[in-house]
Protein backbone atom coordinates (compact mmCIF):
# COMPACT_ATOMS: atom_id res chain seq x y z
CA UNK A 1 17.59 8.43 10.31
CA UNK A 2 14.96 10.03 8.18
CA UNK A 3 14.23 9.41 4.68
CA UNK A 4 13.42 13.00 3.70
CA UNK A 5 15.28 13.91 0.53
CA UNK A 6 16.26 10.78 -0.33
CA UNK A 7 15.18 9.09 -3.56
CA UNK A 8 13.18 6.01 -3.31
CA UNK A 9 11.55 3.53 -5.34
CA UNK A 10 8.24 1.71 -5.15
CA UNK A 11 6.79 -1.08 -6.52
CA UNK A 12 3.15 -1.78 -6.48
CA UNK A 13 2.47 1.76 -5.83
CA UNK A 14 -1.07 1.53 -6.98
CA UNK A 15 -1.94 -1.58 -3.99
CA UNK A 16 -3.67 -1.08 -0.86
CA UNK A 17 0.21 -1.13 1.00
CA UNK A 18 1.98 0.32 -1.48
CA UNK A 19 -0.27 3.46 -2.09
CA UNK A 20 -0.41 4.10 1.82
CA UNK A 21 3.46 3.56 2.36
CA UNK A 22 4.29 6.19 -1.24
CA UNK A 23 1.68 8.98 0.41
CA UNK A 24 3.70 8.40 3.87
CA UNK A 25 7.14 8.61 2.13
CA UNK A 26 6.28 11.24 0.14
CA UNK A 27 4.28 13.51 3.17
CA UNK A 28 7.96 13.19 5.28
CA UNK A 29 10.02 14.89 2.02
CA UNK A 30 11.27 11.31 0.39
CA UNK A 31 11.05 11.90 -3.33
CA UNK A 32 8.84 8.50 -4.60
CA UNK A 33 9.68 6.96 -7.77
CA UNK A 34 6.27 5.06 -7.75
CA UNK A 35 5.84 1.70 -9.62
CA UNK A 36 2.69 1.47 -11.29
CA UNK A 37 1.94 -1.80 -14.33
CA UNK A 38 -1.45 1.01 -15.00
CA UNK A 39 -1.67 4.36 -14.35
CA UNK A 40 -5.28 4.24 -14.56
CA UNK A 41 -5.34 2.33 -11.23
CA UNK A 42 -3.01 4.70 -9.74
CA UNK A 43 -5.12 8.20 -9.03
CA UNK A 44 -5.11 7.89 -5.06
CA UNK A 45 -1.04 8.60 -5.57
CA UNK A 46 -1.34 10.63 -8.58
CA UNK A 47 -1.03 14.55 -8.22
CA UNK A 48 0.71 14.12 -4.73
CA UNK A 49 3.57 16.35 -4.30
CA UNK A 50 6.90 14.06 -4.12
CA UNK A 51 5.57 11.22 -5.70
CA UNK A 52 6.22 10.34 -9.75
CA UNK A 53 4.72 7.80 -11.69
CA UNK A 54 5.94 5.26 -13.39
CA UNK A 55 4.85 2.61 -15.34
CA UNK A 56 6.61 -0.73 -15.73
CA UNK A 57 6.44 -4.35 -14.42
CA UNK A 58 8.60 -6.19 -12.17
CA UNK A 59 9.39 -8.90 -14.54
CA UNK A 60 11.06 -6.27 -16.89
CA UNK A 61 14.54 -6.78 -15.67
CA UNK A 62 15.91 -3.99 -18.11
CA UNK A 63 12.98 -1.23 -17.12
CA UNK A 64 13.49 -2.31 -13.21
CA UNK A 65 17.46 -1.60 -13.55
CA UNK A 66 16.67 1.74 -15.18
CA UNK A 67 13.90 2.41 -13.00
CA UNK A 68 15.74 2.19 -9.76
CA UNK A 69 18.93 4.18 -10.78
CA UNK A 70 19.64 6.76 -8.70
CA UNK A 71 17.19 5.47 -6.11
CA UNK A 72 18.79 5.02 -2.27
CA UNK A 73 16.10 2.58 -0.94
CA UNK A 74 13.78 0.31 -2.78
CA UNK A 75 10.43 -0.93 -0.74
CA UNK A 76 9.15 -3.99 -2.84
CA UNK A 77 5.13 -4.24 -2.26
CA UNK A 78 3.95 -5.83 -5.53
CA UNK A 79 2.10 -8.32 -5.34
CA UNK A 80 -0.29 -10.98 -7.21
CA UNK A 81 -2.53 -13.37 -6.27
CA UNK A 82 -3.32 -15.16 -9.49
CA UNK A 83 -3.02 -18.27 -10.88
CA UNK A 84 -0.02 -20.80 -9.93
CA UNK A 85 2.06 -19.28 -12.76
CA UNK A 86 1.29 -15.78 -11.89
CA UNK A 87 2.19 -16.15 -8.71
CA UNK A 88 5.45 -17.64 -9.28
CA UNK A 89 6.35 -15.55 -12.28
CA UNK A 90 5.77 -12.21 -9.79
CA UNK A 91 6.03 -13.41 -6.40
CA UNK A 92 9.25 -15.22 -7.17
CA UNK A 93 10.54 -14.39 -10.46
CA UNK A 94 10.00 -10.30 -9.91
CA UNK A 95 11.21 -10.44 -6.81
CA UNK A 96 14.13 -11.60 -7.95
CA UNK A 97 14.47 -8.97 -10.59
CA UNK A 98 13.53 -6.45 -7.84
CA UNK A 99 16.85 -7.84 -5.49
CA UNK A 100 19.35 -7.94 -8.50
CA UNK A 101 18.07 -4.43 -9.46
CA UNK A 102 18.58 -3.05 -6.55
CA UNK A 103 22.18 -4.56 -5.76
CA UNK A 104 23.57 -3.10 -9.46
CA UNK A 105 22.06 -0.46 -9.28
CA UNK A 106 23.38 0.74 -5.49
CA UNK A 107 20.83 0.66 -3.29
CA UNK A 108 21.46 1.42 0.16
CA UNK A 109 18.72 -1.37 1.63
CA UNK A 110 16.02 -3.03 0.34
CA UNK A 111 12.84 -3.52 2.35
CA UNK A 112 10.56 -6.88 0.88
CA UNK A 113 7.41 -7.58 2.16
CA UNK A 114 6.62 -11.20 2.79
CA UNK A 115 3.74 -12.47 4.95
CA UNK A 116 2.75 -14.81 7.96
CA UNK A 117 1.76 -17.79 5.33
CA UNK A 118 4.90 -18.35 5.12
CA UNK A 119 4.32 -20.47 8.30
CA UNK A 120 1.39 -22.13 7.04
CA UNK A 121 -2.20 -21.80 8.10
CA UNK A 122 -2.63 -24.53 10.23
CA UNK A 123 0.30 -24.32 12.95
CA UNK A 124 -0.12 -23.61 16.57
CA UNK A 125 1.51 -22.60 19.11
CA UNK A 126 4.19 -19.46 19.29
CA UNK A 127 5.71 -18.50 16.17
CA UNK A 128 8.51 -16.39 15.52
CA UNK A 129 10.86 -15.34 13.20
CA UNK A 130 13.45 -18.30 13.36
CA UNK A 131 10.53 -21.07 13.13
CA UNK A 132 10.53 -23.41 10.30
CA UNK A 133 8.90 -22.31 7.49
CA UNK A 134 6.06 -24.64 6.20
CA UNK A 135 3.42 -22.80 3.95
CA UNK A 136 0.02 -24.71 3.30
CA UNK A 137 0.62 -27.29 0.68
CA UNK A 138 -1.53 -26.82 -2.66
CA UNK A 139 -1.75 -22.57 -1.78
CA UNK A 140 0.87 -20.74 -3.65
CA UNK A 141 0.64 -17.33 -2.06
CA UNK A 142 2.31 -18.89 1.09
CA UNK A 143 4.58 -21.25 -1.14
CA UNK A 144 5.43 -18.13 -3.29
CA UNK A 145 5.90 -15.68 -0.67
CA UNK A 146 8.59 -18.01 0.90
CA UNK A 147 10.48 -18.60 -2.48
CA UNK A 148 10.60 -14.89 -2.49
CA UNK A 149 12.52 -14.76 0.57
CA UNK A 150 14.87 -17.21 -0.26
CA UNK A 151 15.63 -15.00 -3.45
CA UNK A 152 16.27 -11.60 -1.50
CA UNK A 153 18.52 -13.90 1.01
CA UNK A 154 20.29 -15.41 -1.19
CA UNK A 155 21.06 -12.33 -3.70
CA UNK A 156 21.60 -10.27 -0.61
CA UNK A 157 24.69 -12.68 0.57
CA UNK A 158 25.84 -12.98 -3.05
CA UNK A 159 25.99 -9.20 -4.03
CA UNK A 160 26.32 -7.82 -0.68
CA UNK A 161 22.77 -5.98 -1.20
CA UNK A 162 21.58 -5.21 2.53
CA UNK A 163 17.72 -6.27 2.81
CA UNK A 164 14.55 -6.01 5.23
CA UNK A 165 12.01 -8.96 5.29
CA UNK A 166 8.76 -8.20 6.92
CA UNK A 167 6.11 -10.73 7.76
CA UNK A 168 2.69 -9.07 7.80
CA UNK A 169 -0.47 -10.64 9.40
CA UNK A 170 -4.17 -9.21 7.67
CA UNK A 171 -3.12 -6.08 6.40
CA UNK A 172 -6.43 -3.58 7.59
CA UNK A 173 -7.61 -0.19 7.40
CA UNK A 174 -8.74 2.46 4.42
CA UNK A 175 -8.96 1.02 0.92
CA UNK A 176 -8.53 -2.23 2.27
CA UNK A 177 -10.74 -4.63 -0.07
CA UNK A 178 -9.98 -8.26 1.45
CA UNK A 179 -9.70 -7.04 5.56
CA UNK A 180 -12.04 -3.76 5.70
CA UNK A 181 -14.20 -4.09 3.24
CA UNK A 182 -15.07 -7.57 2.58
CA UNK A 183 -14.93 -8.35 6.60
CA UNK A 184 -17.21 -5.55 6.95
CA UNK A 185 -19.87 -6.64 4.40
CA UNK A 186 -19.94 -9.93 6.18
CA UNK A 187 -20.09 -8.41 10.02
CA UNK A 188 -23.18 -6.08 9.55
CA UNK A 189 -25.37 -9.56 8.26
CA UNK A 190 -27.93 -10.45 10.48
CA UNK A 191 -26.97 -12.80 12.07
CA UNK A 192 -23.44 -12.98 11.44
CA UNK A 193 -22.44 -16.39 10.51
CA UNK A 194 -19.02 -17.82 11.29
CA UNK A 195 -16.72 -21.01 11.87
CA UNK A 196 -17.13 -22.48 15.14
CA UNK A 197 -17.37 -19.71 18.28
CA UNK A 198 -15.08 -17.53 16.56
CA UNK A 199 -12.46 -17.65 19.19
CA UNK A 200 -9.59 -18.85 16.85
CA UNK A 201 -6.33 -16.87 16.32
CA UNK A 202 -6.29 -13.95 13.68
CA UNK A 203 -3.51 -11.58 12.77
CA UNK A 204 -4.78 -8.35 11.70
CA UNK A 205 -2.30 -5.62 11.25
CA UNK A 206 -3.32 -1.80 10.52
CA UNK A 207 -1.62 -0.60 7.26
CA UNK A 208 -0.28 2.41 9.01
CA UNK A 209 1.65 0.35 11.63
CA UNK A 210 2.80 -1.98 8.61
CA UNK A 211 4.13 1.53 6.19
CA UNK A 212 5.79 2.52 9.58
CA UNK A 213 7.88 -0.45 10.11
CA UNK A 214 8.75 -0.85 6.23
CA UNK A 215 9.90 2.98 6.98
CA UNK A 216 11.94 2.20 10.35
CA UNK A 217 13.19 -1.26 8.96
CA UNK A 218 14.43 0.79 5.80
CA UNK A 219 17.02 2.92 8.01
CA UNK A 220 17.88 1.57 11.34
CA UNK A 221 21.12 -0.25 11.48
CA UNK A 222 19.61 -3.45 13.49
CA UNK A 223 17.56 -4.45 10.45
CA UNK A 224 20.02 -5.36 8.35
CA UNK A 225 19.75 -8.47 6.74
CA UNK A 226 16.90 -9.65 9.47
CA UNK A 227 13.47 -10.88 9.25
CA UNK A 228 10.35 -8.92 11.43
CA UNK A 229 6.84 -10.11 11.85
CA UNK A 230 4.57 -7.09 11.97
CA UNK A 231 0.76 -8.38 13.38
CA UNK A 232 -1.18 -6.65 16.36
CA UNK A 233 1.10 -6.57 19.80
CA UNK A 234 -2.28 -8.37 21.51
CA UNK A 235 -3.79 -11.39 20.66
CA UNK A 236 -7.05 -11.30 18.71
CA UNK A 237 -9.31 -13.97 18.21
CA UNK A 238 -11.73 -14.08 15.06
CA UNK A 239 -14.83 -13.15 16.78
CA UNK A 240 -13.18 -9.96 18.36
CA UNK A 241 -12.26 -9.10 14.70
CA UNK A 242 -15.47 -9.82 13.32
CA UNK A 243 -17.15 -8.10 16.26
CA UNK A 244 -15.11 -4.87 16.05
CA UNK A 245 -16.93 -4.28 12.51
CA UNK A 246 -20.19 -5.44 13.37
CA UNK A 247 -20.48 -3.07 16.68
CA UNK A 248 -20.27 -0.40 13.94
CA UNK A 249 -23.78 -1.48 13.16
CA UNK A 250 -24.89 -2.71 16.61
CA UNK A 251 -24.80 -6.55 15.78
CA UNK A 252 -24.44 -8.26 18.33
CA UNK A 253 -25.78 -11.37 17.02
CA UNK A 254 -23.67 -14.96 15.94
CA UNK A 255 -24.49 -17.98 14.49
CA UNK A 256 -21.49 -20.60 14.31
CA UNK A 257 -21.28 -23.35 12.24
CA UNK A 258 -20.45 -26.84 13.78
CA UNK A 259 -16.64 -26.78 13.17
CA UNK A 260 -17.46 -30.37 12.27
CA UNK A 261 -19.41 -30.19 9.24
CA UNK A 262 -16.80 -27.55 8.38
CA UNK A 263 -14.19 -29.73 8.36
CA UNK A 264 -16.01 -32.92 6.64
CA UNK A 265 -17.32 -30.39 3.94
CA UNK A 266 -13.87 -28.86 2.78
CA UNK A 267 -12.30 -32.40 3.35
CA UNK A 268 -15.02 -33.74 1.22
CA UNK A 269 -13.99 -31.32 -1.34
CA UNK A 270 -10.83 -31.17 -1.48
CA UNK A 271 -10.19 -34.84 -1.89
CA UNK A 272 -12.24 -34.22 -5.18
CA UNK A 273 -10.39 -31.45 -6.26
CA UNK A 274 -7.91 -31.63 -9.56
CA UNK A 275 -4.56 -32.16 -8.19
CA UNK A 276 -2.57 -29.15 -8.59
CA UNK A 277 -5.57 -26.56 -7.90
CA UNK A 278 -5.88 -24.41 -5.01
CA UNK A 279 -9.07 -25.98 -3.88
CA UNK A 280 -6.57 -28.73 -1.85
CA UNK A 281 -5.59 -26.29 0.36
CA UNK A 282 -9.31 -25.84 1.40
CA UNK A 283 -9.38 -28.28 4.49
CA UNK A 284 -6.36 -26.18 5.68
CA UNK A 285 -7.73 -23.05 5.15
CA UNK A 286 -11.38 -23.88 6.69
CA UNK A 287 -9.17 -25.59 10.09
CA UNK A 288 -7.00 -22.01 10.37
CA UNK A 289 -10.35 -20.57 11.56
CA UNK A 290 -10.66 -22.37 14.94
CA UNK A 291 -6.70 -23.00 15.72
CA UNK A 292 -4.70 -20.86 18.37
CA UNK A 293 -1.77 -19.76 17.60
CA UNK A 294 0.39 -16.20 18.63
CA UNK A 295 2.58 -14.22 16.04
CA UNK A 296 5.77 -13.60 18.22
CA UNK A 297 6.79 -9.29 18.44
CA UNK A 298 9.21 -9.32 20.36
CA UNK A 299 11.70 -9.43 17.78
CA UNK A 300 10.64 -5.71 16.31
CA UNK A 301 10.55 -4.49 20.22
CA UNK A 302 13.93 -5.59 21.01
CA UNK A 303 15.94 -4.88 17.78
CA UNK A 304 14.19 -1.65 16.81
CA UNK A 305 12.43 -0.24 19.57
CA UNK A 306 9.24 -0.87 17.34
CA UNK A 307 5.88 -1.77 18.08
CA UNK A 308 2.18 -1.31 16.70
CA UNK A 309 0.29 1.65 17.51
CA UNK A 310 -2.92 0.98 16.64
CA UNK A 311 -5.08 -1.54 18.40
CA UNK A 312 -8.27 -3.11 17.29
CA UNK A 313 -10.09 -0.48 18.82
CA UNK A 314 -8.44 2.58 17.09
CA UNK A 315 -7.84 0.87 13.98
CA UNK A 316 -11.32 0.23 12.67
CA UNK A 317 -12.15 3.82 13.87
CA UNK A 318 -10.15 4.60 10.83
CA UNK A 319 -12.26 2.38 8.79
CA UNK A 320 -15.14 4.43 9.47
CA UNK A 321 -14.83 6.95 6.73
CA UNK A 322 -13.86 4.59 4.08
CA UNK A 323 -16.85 2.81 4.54
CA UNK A 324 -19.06 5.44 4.67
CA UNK A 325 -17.62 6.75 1.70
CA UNK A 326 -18.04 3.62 -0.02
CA UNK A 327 -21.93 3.57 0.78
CA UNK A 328 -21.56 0.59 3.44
CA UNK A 329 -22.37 2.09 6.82
């Protein structure tokens, strides 16, 4: 089913995901209702053909109702990566408002992006949609990200609202700040310095293969009410990440860090840390760089016929012109 002509709403329009998946929605005929706290942050969507602006937040549970009337699919990609509060008050609390929004006001599905710290940053092993959750104690992006499931499930039974729940890895590609830009800035040093040998499990995902599930998951019948991680189809290990940026400037050099002094450094640290701060889930975090682990697909193959098209290879090709643009290769 396509999504031309129909009305759809978008929240965090102005983000790295959220811009990418209103310019798709609105280049296949969709008309975007685009969610935008400031419009000033908004000009890679504004003047696009399809696509209005519109400025509210996601805690405004009067503005989201009237916001999403008339709207036949609602992709939540808002995000924020503050402070505990923040976090909860958005992540959890705006999701919320999001899911009852969109039940009242009709919505044929809502699509909600979550993410892979849901399962923590430490665990091994295969992982797939129907493990346990366990995000990283003390790191309330994970811990946040999970409530907000839990909210679009459980409003979803309650008001018979029919919901998506993605699960992207390291969201890549142009405009990407945290996976492009500040991976690149770090692969083109001389030498490059990492954890370890670098051949720990990553999840990178390329934002067009992420807009193009949100898109498929939005229509097909077999998504509703189920759960889909979205990270490469291959297994990639840190230093193939890494390395994929720095052959843009012929580095081939590495320099690892004892994983040891890694580990007694952020263990060090975070025993010292103010209980309640993020700094606790340091240890964690530093030990996520040298585990092995594999984000399961299959679920996405089998139900929808889905999988990534980009791999490593072809996806920081697209990088190319952002960076250059941006004065960094």
């Amino acid at each position: 089913m396509t999504l031309a002509d129909k009305r759809v709403f978008v929240t965090g329009a102005s983000g790295f995901l959220g811009g990418a998946l209103s310019r798709r929605l609105a280049a296949e005929g969709a008309q975007v209702r685009a969610l935008t706290r400031n419009p000033d942050h908004a000009t890679y969507i504004q003047n696009i053909p399809n696509i209005e602006l519109v400025q509210g937040s996601i805690t405004d549970a009067d503005r989201m109702h009237s916001l999403m009337s008339g709207c036949d699919y609602v992709f939540h990609a808002a995000v924020n990566y503050g402070s505990w509060d923040e976090q909860h008050q958005v992540n959890v609390g705006g999701t919320r408002i999001v899911a009852q929004a969109a039940a009242e006001t009709g919505a044929i599905r809502l699509v909600a992006v979550s993410s892979i710290a849901v399962y923590g940053y430490a665990r091994i092993g295969l992982l797939s949609e129907s493990s346990p959750l366990s995000p990283t104690p003390h790191e309330p992006y994970g811990i946040t990200k999970a409530k907000s499931e839990a909210a679009v499930r459980e409003i979803g039974q309650r008001r018979g609202l029919s919901y998506s729940i993605i699960r992207p890895g390291m969201i890549y590609g142009p405009r990407s700040g945290q996976w492009t830009e500040n991976l690149f800035r770090l692969a083109r040093r001389r030498p490059l310095i990492w954890v370890g040998d670098g051949s720990g499990s990553t999840f990178p995902i390329h934002v067009d293969d992420v807009v193009d599930l949100m898109m498929t998951t939005a229509t097909h019948t077999n998504a509703h009410n189920e759960t889909f991680n979205c990270v490469s189809s291959s297994p990639v290990t840190w230093r193939e990440f890494m390395g994929a940026y720095a052959a843009l400037v012929d580095n081939n050099t590495w320099v690892g860090i004892p994983v040891s002094l890694i580990t007694m450094l952020t263990t060090l640290i975070g025993d010292f840390a103010p209980a309640g701060t993020q700094v606790k889930a340091l240890p964690t975090a530093a030990r996520s760089l040298t585990r092995h682990a594999t984000i399961d697909m299959r679920k996405a193959q089998d139900l929808l016929d889905w999988s990534p098209q980009y791999n490593l290879e072809s996806g920081i090709a697209t990088c190319v012109p952002y960076l250059r643009e941006k004065g960094l290769l």
